[in-house]
N, C-alpha and C. Protein backbone atom coordinates (compact mmCIF):
# COMPACT_ATOMS: atom_id res chain seq x y z
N UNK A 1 66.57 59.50 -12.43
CA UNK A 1 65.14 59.60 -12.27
C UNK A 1 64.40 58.88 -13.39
N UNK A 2 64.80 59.07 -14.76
CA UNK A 2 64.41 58.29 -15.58
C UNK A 2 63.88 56.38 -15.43
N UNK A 3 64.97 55.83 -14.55
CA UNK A 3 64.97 54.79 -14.27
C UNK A 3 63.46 54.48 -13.55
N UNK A 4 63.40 55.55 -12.69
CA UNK A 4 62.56 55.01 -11.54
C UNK A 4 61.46 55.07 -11.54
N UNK A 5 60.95 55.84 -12.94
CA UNK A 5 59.58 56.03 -13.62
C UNK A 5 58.91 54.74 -13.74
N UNK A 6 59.58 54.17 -14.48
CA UNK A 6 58.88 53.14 -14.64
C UNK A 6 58.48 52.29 -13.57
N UNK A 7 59.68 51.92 -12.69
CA UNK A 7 59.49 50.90 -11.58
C UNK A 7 58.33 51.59 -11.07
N UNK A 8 58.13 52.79 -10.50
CA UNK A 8 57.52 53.68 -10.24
C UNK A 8 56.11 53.46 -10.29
N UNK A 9 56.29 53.70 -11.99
CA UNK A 9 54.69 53.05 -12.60
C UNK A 9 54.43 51.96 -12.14
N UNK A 10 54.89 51.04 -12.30
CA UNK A 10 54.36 49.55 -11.78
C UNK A 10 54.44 49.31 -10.23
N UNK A 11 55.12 50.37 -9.53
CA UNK A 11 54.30 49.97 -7.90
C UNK A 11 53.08 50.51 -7.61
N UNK A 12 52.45 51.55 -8.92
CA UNK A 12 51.50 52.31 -8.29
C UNK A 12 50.62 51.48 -9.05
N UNK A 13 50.51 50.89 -9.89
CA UNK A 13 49.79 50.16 -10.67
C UNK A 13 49.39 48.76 -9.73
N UNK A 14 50.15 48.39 -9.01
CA UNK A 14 50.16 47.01 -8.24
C UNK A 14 49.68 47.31 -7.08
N UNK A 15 50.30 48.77 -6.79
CA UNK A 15 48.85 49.24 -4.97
C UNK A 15 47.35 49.10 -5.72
N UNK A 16 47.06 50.08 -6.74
CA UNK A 16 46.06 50.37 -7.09
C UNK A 16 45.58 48.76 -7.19
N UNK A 17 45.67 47.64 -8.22
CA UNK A 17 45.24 46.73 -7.91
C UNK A 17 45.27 45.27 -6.38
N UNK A 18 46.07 45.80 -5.85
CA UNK A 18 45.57 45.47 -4.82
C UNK A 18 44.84 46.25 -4.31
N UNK A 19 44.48 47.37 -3.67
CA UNK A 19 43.22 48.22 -3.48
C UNK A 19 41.66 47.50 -3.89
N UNK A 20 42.09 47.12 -4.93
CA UNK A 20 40.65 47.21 -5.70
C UNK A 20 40.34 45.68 -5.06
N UNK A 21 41.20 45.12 -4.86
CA UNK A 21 41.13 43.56 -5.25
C UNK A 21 40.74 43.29 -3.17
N UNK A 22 41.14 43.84 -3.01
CA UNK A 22 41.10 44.15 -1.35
C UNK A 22 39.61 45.05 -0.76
N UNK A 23 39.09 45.83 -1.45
CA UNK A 23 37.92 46.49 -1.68
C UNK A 23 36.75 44.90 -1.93
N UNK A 24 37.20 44.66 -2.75
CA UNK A 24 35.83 43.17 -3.39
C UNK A 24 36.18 42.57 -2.05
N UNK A 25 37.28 42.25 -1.79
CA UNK A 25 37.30 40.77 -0.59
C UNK A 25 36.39 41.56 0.51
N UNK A 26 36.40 42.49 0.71
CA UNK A 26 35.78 43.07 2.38
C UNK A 26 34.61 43.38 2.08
N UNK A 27 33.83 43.40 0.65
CA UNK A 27 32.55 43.85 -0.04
C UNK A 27 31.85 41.79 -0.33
N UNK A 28 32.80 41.07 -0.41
CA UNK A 28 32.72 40.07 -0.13
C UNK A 28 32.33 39.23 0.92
N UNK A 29 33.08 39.64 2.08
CA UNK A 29 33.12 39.32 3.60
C UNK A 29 31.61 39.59 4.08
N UNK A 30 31.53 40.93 3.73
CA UNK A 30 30.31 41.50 4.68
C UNK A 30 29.22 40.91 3.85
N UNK A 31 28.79 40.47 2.53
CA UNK A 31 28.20 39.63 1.86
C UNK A 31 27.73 38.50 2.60
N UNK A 32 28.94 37.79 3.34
CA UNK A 32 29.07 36.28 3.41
C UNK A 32 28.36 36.86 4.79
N UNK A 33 28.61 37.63 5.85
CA UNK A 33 28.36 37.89 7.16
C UNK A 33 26.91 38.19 6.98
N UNK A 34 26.67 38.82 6.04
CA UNK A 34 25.33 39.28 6.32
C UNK A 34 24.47 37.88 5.96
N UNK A 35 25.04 37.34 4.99
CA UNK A 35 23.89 35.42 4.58
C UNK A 35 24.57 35.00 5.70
N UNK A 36 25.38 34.93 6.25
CA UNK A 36 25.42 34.17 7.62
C UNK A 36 24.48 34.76 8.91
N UNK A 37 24.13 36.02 8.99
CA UNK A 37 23.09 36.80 9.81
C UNK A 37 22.33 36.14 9.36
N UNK A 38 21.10 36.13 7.93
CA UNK A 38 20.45 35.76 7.57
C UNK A 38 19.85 34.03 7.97
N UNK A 39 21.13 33.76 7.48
CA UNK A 39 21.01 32.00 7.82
C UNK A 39 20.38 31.85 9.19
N UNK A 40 21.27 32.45 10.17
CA UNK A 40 21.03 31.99 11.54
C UNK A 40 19.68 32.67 12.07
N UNK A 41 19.14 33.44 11.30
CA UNK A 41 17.63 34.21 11.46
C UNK A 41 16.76 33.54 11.13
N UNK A 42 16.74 32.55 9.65
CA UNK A 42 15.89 31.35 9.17
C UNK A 42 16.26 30.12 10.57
N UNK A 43 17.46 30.08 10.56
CA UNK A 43 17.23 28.67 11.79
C UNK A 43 16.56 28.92 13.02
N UNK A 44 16.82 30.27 13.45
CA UNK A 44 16.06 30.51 14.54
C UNK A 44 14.39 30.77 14.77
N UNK A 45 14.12 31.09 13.99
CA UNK A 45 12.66 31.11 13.02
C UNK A 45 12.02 29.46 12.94
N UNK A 46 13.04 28.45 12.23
CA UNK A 46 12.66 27.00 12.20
C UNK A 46 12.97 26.79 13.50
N UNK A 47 13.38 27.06 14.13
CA UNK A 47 13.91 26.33 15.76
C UNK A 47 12.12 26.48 16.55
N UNK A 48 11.46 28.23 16.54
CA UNK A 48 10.50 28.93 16.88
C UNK A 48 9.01 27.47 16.04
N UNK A 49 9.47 27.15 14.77
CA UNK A 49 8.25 26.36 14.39
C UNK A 49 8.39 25.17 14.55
N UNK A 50 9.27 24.53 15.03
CA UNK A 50 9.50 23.74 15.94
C UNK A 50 9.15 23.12 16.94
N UNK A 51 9.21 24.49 17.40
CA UNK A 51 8.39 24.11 19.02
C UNK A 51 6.96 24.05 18.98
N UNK A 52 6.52 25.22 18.37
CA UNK A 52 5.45 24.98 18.10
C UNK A 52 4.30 23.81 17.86
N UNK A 53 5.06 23.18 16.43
CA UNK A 53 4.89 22.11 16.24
C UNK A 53 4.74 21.06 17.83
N UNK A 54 5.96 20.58 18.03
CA UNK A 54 6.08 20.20 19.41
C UNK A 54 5.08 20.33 19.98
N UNK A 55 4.55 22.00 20.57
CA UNK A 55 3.16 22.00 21.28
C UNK A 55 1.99 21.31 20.77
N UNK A 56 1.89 21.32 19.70
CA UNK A 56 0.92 20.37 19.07
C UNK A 56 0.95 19.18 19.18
N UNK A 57 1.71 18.32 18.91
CA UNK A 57 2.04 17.03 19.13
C UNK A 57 2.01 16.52 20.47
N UNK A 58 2.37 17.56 21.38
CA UNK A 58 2.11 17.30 22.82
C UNK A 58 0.54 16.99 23.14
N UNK A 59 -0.01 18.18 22.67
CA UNK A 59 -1.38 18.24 22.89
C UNK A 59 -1.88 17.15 22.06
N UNK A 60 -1.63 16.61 21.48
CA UNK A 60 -2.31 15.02 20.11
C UNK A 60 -2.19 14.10 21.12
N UNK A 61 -0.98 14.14 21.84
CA UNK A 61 -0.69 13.11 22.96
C UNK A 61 -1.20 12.50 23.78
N UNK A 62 -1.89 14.39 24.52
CA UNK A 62 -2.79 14.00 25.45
C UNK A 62 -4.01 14.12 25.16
N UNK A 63 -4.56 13.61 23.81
CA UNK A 63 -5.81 13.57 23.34
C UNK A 63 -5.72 12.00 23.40
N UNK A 64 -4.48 11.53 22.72
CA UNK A 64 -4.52 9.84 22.75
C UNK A 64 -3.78 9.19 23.56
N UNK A 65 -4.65 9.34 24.69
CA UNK A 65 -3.71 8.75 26.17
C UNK A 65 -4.42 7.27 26.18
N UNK A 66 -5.45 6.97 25.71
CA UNK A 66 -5.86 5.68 25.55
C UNK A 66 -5.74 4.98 24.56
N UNK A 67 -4.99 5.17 23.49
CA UNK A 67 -4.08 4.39 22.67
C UNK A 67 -3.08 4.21 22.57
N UNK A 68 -2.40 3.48 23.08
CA UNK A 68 -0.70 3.46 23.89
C UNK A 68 -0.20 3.35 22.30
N UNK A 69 -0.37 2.36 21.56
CA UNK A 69 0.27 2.77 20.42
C UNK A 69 0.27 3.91 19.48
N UNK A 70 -0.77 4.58 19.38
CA UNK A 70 -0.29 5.74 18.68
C UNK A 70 0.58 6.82 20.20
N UNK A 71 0.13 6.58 21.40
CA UNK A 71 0.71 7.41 22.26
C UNK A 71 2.18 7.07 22.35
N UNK A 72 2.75 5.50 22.21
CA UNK A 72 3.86 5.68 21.99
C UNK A 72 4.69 6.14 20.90
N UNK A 73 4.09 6.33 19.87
CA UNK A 73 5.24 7.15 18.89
C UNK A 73 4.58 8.30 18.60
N UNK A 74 3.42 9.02 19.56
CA UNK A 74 3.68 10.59 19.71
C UNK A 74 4.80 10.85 20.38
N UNK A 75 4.90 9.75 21.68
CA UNK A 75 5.66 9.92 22.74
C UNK A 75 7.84 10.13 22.00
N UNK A 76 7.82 9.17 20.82
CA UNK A 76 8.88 9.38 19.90
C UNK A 76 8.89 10.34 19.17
N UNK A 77 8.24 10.94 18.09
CA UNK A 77 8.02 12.27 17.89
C UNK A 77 8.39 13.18 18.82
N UNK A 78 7.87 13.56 20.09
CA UNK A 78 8.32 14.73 20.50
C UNK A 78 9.68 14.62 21.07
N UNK A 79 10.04 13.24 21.12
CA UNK A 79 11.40 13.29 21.41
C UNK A 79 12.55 13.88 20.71
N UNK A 80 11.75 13.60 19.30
CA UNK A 80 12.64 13.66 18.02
C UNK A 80 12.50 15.25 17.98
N UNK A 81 11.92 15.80 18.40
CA UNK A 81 11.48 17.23 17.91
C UNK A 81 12.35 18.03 18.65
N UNK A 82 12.63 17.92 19.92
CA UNK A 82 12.99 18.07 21.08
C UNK A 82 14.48 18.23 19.83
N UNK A 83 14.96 16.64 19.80
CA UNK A 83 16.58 17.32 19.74
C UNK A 83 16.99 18.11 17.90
N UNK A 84 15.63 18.23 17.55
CA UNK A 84 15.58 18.68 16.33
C UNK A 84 15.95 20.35 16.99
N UNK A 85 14.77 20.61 17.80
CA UNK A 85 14.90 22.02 18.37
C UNK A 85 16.31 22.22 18.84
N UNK A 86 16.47 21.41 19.76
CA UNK A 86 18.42 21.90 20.04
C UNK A 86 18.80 22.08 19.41
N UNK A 87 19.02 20.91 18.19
CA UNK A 87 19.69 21.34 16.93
C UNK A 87 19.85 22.89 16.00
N UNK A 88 18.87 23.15 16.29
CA UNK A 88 18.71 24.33 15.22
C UNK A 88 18.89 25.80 16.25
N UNK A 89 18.90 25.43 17.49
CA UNK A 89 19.25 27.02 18.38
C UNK A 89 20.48 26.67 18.83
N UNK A 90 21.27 25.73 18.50
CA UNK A 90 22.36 25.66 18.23
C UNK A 90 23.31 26.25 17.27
N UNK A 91 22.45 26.06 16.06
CA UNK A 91 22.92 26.24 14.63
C UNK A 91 23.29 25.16 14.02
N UNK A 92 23.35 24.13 14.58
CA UNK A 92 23.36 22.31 14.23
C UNK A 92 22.32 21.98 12.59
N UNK A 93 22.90 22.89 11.78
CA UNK A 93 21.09 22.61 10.79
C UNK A 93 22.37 22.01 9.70
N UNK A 94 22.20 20.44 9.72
CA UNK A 94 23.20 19.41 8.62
C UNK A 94 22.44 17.95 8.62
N UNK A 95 23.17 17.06 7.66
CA UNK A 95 21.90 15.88 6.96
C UNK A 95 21.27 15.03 8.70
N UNK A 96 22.39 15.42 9.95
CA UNK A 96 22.06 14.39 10.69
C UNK A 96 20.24 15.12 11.42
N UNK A 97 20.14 16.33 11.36
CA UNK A 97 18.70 17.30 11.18
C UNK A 97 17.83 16.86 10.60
N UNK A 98 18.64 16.82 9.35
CA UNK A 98 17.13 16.58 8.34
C UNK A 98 17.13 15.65 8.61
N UNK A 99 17.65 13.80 8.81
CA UNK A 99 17.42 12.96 8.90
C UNK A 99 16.25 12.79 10.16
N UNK A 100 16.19 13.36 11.55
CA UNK A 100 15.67 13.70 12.23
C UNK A 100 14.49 13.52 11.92
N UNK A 101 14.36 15.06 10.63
CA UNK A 101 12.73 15.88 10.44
C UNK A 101 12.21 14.87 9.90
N UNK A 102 12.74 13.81 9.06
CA UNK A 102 12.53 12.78 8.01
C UNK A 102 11.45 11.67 8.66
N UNK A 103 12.65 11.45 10.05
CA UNK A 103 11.83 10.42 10.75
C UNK A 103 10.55 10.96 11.67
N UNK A 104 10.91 11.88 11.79
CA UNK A 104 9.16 12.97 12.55
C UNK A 104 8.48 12.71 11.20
N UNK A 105 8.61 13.12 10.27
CA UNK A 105 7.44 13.02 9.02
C UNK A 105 6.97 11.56 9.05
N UNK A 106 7.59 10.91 9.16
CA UNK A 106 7.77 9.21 8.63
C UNK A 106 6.72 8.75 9.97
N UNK A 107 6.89 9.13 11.20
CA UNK A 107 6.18 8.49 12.02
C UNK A 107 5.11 9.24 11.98
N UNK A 108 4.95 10.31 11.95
CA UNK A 108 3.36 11.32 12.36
C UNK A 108 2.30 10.81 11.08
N UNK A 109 3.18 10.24 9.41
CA UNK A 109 2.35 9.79 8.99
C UNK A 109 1.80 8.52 9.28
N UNK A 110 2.70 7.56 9.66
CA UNK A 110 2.11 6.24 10.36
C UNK A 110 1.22 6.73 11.63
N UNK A 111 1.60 7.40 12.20
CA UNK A 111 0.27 7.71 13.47
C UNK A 111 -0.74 8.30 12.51
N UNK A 112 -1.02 8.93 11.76
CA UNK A 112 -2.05 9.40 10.86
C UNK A 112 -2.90 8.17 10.54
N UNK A 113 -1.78 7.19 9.28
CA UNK A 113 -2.73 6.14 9.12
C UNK A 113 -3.47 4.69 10.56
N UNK A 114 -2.79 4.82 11.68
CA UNK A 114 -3.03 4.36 12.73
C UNK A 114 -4.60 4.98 12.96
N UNK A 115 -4.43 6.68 13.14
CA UNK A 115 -5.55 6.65 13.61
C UNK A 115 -6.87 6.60 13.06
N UNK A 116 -6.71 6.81 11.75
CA UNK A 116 -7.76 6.93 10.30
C UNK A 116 -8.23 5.28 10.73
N UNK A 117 -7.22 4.35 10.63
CA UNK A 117 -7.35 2.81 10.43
C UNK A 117 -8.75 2.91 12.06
N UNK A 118 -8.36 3.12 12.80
CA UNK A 118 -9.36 2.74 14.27
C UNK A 118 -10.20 3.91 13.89
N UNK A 119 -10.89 4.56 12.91
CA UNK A 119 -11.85 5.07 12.83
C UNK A 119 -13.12 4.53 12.13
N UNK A 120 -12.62 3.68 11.63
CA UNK A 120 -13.71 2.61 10.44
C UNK A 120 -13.99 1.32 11.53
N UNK A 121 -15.40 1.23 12.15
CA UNK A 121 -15.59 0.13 12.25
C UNK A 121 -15.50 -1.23 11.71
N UNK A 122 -14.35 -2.68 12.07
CA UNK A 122 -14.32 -3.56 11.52
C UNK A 122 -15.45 -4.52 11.76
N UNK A 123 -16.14 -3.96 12.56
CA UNK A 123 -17.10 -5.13 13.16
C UNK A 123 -18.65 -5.26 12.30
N UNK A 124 -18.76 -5.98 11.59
CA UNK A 124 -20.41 -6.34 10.87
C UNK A 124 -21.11 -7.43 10.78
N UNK A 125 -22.39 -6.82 10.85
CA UNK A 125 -22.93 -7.39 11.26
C UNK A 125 -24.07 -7.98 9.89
N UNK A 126 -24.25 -9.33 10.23
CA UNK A 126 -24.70 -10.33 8.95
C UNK A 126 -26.64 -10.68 9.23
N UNK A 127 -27.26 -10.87 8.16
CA UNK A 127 -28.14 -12.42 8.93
C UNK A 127 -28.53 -12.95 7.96
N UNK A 128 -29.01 -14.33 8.44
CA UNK A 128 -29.02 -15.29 7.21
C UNK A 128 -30.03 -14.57 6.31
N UNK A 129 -30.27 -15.50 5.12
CA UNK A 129 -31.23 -15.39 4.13
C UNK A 129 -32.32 -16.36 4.66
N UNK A 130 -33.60 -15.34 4.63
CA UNK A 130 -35.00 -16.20 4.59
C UNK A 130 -35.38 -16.88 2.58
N UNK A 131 -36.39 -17.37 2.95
CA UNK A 131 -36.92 -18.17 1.94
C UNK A 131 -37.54 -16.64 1.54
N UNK A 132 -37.24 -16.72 0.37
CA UNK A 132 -37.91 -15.59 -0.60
C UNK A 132 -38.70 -15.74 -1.30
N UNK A 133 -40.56 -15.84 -1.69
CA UNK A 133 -40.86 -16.14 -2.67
C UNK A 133 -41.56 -15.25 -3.93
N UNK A 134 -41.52 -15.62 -4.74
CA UNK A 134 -41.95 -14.41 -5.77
C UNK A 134 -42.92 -15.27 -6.51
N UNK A 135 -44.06 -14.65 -7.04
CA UNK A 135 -44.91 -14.72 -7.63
C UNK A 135 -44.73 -14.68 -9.12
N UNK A 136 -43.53 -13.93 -9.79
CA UNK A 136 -42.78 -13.81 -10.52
C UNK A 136 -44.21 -13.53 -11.96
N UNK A 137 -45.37 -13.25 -11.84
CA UNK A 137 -45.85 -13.00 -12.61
C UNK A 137 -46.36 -14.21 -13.22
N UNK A 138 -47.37 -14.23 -12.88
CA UNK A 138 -48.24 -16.03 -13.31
C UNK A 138 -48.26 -15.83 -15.37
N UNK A 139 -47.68 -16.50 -15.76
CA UNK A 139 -47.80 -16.79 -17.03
C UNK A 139 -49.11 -17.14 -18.09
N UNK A 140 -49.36 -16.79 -18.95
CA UNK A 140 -50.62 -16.94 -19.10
C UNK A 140 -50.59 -18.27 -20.13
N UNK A 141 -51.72 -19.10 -19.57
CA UNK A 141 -51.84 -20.57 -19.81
C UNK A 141 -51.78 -20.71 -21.34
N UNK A 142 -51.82 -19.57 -22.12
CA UNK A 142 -51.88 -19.75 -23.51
C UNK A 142 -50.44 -19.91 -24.01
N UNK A 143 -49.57 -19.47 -23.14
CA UNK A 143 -48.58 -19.38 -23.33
C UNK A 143 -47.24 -20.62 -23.17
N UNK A 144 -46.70 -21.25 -23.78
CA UNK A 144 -46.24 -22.73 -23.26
C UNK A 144 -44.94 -22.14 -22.14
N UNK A 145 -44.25 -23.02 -21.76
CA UNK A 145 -43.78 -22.73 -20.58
C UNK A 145 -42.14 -22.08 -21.33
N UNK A 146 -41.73 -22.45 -22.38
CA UNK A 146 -40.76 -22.06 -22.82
C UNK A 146 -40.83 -20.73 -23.65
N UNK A 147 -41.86 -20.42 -24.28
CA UNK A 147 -42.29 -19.07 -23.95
C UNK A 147 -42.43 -18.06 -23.15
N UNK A 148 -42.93 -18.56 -22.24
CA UNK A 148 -42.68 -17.93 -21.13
C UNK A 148 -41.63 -17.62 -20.66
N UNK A 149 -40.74 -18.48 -20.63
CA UNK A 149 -39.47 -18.12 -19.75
C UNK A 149 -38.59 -17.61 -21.13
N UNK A 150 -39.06 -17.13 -22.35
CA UNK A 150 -38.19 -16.69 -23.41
C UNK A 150 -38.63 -14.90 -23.17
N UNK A 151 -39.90 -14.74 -22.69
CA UNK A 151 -40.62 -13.70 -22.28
C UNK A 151 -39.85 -12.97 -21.24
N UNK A 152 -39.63 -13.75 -19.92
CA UNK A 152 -39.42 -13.56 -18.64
C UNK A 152 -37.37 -12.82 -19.02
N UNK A 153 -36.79 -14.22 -19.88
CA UNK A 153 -35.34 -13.24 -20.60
C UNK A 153 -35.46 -12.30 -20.97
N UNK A 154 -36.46 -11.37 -21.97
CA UNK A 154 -36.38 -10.46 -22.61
C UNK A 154 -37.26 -9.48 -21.49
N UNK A 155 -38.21 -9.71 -20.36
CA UNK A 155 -37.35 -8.67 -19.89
C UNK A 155 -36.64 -8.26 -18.50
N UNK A 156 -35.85 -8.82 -18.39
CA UNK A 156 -34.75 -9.09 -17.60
C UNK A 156 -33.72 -8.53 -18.04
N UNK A 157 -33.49 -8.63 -19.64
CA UNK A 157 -32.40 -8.50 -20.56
C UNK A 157 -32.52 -6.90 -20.57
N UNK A 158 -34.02 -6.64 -20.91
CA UNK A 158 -34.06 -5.12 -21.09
C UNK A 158 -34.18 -4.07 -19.63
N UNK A 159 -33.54 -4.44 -18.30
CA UNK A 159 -33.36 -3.88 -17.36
C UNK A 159 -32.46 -3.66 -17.53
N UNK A 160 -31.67 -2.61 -16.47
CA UNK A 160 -30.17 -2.10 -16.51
C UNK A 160 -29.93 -2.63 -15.94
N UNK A 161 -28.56 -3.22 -15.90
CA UNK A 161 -27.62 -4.03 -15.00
C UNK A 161 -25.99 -2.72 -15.20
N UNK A 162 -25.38 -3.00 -14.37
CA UNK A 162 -23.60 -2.52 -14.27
C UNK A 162 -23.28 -3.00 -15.62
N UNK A 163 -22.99 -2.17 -16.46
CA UNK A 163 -21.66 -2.53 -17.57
C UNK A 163 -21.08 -4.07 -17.81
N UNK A 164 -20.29 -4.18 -16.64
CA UNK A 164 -19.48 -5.05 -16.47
C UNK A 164 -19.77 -6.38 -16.37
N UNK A 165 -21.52 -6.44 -15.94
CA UNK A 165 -21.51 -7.52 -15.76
C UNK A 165 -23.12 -7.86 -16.76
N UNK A 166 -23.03 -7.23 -18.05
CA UNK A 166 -23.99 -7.41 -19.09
C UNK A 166 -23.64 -8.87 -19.60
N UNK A 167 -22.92 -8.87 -19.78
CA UNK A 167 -21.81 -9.97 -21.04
C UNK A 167 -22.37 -11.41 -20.18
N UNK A 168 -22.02 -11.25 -18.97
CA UNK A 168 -22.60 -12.57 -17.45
C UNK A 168 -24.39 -12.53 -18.14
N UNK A 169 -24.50 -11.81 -17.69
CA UNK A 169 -26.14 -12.00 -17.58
C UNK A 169 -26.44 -12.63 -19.06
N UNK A 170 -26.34 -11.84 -20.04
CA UNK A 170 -26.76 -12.22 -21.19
C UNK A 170 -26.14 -14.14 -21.25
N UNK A 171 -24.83 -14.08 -21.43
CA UNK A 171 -24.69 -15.74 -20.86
C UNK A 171 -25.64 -16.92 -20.11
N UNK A 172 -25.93 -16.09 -18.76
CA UNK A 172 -26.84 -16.60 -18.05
C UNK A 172 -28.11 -17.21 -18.48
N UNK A 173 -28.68 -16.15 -18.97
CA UNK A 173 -30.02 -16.31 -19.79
C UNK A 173 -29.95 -17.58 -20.93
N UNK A 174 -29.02 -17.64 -21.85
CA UNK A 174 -28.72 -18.12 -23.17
C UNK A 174 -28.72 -19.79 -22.46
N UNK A 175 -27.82 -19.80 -21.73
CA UNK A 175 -27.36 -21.22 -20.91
C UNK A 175 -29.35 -21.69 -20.44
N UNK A 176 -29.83 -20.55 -19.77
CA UNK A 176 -31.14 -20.86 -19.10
C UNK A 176 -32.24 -21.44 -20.62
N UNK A 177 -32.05 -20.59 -21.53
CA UNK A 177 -32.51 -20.85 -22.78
C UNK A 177 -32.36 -22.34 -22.97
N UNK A 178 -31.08 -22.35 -23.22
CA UNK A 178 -30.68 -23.99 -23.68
C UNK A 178 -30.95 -24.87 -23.24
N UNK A 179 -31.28 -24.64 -21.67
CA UNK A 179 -31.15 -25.65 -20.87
C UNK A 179 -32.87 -25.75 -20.76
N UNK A 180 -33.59 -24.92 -20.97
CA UNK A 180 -35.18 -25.11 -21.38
C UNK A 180 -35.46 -26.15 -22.50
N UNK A 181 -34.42 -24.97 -23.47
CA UNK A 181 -35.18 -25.98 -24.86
C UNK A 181 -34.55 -27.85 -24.71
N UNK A 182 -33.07 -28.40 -24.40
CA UNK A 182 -32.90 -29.25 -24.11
C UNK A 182 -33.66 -30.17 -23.23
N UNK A 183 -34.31 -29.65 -22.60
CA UNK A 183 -35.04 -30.39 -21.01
C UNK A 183 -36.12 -31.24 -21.77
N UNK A 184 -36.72 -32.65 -21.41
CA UNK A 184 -37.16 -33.39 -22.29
C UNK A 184 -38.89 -32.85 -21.77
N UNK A 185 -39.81 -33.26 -22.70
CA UNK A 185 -41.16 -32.72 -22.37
C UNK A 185 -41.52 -31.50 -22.27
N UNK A 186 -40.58 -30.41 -22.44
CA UNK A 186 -40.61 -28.37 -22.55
C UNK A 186 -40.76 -28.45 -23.95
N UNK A 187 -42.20 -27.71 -24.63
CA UNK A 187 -42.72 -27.13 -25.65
C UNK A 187 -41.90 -26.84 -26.36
């Protein structure tokens, strides 16, 4: 009997850990079963917004029955949606899915910018320029003519103009200056 103590000990030691170790795997299992319940509750849920979706896109469809091009790639969209939906009440939810949802995103935004684009009239309308004349403020005869138009810069200069295009104007003027005082017979 002595002998068998021990062996003894170590078979009860080796049930007991298998027990335990056999306990986790089936505390394990039902883990994995229950995220697998779970899983297939989210796909069926996305399968449900899906369609939905779908109904919408249907209905966009038949809002744009007179634009064959955006109607033809609603008309692709719901195709795509269609085997997106199989996919997922299947349980089919892997990259060839998402690649799917990818290309539904990819086209519904090109139909987006399609239809934004035919909402802005391209068509405008112009007409020539008439003869404009200005009185521009009769100068007073005391005044020589390059005076005047040194008058007429300053205040022009002291109106607001855009930022951007101060640096131009002031140029403008300076060139107009020069080209006064240079001019032969100007005061």
């Amino acid at each position: 009997m002595p002998q068998s103590s021990p062996l003894l000990q170590r078979l009860l030691s080796g049930q007991q850990q298998m027990l335990k170790e056999s306990e986790q795997l089936i505390a394990l299992r039902a883990t994995q079963e229950k995220l697998m319940q779970q899983m297939q509750a989210e796909v069926q849920r996305l399968a449900g917004e899906q369609r939905s979706l779908k109904d919408i896109a249907e209905q966009i469809q038949e809002d744009f029955k007179q634009n064959e091009r955006v109607l033809g790639r609603m008309d692709r969209i719901v195709q795509e949606m269609d085997e997106v939906i199989k996919d997922l009440e299947n349980g089919n939810l892997d990259n060839d899915t998402l690649n799917k949802e990818e290309r539904i995103l990819s086209r519904l935004l090109d139909a987006q910018r399609s239809v934004h684009s035919r909402d802005y009239e391209k068509e405008r309308e112009s007409t020539t320029a008439g003869d404009v004349f200005s009185d521009g403020g009769a100068a007073p005869s005391s005044l020589s003519s390059s005076q005047a138009l040194r008058e007429e810069i300053r205040r022009a200069v002291a109106l607001k103009a855009p930022g951007e295009f101060e640096d131009l104007i002031r140029l403008y003027f300076r060139a107009l200056a020069e080209e006064a005082q240079a001019a032969p017979g100007v005061e």
